[in-house]
Protein backbone atom coordinates (compact mmCIF):
# COMPACT_ATOMS: atom_id res chain seq x y z
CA UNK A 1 5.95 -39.53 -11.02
CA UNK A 2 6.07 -36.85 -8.20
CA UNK A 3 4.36 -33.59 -8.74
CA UNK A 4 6.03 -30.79 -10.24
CA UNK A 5 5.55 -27.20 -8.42
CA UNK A 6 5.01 -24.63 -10.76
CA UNK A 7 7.74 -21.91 -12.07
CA UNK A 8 7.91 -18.77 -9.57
CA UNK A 9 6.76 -15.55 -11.42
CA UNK A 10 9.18 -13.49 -13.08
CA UNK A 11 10.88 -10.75 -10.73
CA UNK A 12 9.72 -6.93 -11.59
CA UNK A 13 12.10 -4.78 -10.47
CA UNK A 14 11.65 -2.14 -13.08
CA UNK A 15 7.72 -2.41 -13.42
CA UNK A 16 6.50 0.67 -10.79
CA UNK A 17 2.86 -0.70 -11.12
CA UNK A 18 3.94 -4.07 -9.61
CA UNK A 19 2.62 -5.12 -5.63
CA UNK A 20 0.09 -2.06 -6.23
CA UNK A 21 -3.76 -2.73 -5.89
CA UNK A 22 -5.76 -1.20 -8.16
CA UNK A 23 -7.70 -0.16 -5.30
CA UNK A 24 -4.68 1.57 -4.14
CA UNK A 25 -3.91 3.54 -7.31
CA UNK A 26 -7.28 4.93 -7.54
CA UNK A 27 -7.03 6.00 -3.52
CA UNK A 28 -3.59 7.74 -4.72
CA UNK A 29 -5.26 9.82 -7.67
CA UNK A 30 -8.41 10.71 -5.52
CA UNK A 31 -5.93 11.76 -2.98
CA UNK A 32 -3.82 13.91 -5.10
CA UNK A 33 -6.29 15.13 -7.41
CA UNK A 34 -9.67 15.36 -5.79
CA UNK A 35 -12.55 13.19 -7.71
CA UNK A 36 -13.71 16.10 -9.85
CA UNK A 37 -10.56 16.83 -11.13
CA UNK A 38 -10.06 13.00 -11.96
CA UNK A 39 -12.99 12.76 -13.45
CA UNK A 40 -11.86 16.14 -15.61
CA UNK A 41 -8.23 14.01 -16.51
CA UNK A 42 -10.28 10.47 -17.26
CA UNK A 43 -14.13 11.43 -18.16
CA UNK A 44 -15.58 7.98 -16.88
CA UNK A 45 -18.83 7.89 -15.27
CA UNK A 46 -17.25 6.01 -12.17
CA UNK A 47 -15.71 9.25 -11.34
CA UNK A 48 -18.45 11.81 -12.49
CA UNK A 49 -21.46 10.42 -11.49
CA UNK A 50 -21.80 8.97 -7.65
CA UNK A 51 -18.02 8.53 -7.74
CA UNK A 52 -16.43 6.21 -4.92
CA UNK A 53 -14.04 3.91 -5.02
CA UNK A 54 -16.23 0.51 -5.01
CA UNK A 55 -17.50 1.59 -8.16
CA UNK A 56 -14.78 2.63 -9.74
CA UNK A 57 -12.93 -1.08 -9.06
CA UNK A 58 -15.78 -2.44 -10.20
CA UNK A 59 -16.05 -0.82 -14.00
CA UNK A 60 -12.10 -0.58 -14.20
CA UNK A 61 -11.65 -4.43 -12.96
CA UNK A 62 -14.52 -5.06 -16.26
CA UNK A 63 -12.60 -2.52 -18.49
CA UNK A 64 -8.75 -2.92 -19.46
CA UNK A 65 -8.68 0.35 -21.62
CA UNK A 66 -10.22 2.47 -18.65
CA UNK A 67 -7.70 0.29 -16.45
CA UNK A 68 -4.53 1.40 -18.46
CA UNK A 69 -5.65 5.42 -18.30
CA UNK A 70 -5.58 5.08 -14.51
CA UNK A 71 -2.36 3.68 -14.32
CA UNK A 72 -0.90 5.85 -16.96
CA UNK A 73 -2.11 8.67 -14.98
CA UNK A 74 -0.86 7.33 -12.11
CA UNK A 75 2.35 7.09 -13.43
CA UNK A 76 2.42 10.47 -14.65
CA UNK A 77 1.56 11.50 -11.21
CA UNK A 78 4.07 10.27 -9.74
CA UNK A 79 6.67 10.94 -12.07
CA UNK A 80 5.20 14.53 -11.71
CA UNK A 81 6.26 14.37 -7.42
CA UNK A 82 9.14 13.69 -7.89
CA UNK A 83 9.94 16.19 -10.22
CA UNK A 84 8.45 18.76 -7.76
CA UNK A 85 10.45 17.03 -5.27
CA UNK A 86 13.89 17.31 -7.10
CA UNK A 87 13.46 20.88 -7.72
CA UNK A 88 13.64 22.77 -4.32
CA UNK A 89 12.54 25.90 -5.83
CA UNK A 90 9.02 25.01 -7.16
């Protein structure tokens, strides 16, 4: 019998989370909205207390509800750019 390689992954076209890090999401939000004001938008500890992103990957990586928050907000975020971007007046 010879050895069987395993099915390729479905394709994602329409997922926007997919080839993102989690490490790389969290970067984004800090980036856009400062760690205060993330901790405001998703009261966790990781980003109230001590906040940095080697914490934060730790709890989230442990915790899939505090996981999908981040990437809803995320998500919203970016929906929210390029809304600001489409609209040359704002």
């Amino acid at each position: 019998m010879t050895p069987t390689t395993p099915p390729a992954p479905p394709a994602q076209p329409r997922n926007p989370l997919h080839g993102l890090t989690l490490e790389a999401i969290i970067t984004a939000l800090v980036a856009h909205y400062g760690w205060q004001e993330l901790g405001q938008r998703i009261p966790l500890r990781c980003f109230t207390s001590e906040p940095s992103v080697s914490s934060s990957l730790k709890f989230l990586r442990k915790t899939p509800w505090a996981r999908e928050k981040v990437e809803g907000l995320y998500l919203f975020m970016q929906r929210d750019l390029r809304r600001s971007r489409a609209r040359p007046d704002a």
